[in-house]
Protein backbone atom coordinates (compact mmCIF):
# COMPACT_ATOMS: atom_id res chain seq x y z
CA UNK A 1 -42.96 -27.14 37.89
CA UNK A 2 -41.88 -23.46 37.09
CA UNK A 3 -44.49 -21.17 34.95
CA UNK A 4 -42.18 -21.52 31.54
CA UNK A 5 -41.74 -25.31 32.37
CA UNK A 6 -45.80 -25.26 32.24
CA UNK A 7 -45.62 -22.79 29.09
CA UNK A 8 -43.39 -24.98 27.08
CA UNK A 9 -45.29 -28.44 27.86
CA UNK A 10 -48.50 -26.47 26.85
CA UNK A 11 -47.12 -25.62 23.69
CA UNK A 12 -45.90 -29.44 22.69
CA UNK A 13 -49.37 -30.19 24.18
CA UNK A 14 -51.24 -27.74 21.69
CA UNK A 15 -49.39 -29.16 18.92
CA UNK A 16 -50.17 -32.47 16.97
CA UNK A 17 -46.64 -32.51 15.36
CA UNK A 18 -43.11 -31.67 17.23
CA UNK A 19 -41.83 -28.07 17.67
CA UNK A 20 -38.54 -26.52 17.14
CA UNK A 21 -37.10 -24.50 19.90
CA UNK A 22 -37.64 -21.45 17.98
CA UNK A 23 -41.36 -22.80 17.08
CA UNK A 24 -42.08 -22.90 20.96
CA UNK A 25 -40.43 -19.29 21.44
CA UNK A 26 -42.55 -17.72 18.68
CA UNK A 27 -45.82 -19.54 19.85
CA UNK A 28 -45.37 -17.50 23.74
CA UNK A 29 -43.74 -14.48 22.35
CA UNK A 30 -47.18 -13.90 21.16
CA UNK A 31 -48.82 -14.20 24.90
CA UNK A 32 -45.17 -12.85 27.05
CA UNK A 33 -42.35 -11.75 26.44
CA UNK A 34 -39.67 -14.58 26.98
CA UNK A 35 -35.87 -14.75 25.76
CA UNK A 36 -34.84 -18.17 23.58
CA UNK A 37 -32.42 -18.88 26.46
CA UNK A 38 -35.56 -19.08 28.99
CA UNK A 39 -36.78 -21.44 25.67
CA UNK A 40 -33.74 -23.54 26.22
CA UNK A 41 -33.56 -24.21 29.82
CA UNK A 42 -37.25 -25.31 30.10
CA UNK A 43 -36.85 -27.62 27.17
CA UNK A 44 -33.64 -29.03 29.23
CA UNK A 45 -35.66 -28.93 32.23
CA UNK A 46 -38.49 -31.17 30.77
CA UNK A 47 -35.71 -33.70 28.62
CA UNK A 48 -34.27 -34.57 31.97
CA UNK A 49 -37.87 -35.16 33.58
CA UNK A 50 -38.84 -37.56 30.98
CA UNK A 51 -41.57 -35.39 29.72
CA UNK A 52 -40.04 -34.41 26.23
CA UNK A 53 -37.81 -35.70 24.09
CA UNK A 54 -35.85 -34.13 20.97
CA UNK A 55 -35.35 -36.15 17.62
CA UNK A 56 -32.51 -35.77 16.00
CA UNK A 57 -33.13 -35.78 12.63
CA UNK A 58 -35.43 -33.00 12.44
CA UNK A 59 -34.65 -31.24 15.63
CA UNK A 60 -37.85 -31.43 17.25
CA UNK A 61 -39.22 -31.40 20.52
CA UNK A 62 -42.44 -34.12 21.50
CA UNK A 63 -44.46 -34.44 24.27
CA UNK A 64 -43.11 -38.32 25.42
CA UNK A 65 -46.20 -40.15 24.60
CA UNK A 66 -45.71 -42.23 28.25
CA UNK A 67 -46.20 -39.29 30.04
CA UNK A 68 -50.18 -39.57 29.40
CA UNK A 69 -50.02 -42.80 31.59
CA UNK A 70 -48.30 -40.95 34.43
CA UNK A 71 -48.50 -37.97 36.61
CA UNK A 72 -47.05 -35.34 33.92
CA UNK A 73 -45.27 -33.21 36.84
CA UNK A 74 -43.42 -36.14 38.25
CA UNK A 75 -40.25 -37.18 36.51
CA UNK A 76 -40.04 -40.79 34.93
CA UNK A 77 -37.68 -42.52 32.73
CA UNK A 78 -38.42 -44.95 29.35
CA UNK A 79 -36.17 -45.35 26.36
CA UNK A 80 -37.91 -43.43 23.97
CA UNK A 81 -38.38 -45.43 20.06
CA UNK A 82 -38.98 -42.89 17.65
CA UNK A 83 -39.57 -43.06 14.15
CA UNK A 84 -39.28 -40.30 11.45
CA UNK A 85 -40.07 -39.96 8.04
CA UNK A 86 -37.28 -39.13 5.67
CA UNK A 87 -39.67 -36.59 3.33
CA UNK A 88 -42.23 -34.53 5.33
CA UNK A 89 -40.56 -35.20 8.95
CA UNK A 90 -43.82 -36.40 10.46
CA UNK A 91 -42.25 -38.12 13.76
CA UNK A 92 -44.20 -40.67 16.03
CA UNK A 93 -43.17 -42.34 19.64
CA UNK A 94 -43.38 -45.74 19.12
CA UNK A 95 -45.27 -47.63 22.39
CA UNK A 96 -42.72 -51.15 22.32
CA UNK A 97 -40.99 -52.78 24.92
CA UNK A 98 -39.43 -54.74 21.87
CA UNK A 99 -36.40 -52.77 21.60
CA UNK A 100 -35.44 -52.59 25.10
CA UNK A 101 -35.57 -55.84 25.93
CA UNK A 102 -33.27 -56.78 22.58
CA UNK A 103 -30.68 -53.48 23.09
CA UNK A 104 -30.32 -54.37 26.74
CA UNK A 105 -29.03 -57.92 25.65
CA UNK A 106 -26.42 -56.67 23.95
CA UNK A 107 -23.16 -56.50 25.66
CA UNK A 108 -21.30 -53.55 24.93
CA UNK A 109 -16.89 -54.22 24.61
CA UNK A 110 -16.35 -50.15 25.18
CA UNK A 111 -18.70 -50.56 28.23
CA UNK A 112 -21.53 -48.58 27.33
CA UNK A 113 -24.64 -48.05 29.49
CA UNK A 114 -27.27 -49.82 26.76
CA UNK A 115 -29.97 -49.39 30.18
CA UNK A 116 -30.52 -46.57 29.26
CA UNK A 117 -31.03 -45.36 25.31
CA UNK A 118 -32.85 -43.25 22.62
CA UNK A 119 -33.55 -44.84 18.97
CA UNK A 120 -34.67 -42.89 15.95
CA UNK A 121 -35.66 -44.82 12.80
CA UNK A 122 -35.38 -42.73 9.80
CA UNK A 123 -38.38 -43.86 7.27
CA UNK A 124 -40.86 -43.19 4.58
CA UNK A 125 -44.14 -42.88 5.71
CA UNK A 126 -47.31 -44.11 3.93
CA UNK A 127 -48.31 -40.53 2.49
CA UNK A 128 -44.88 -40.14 1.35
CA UNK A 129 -43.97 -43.57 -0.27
C-alpha cells in the first residue's frame, strides 16, 4: 500500500466519526504537504480495495467496519449497510447478512447486478429523536 494510501486509512482510523475529503486533507496538511488531488486518488484507491466506503448523504468517508476481521492491506469485497441519521449525520456500518441475502433475491427486469450493492438508510437516531 502506497505512503498516502497508509496516511488516509490512518486518518479514518484516528477518527470515531467519518471524514470529508477535505477533513482528511486538512488533518495531513498539518504533518506534509499533500495536494486534495493526492486526497482523492487514495480515497479511490482504498473504495476499490474494500477498505472505505463513502455515504452519500453526508459525503463521508468510513473505515469499512469488516476490514477489522481481515488483513487491512489485502483487498476484500462486502455490500456495505449503512445507516445515517437525518439531524447530526452520525453514520454507522451495520454488521447483517440480512440484506444481502433478501436484495440478491430480487430479480432485476433492466438486468442489474443486485451481487453486488451499497444501502444507506437515512434515520433519526436516539439522541436526536
Amino acid at each position: 500500500m502506497s505512503d498516502n494510501n497508509t496516511l488516509v486509512l490512518n486518518s479514518l482510523k484516528s477518527s470515531p466519526n467519518g471524514l470529508t475529503a477535505y477533513q482528511i486533507l486538512n488533518l495531513l496538511q498539518k504533518t506534509k504537504p499533500i495536494k486534495p488531488m493526492t486526497i482523492y486518488r487514495s480515497l479511490e484507491n482504498l473504495t476499490k480495495k474494500g477498505l472505505i466506503h463513502k455515504t452519500n448523504k453526508n459525503k463521508t468517508f468510513h473505515l469499512c467496519e469488516a476490514s477489522h476481521n481481515c488483513n487491512i492491506s489485502e483487498a476484500h469485497e462486502h455490500n456495505s449497510v449503512f445507516v445515517v441519521c437525518d439531524k447530526c449525520g452520525l453514520t454507522e456500518e451495520l454488521k447483517t447478512n440480512l440484506f444481502s441475502t433478501t436484495i440478491k433475491k430480487i430479480k432485476s427486469k433492466k438486468k442489474f447486478d443486485l451481487k453486488k450493492f451499497k444501502l444507506e438508510i437515512t434515520t433519526i437516531c436516539k439522541d436526536c429523536d
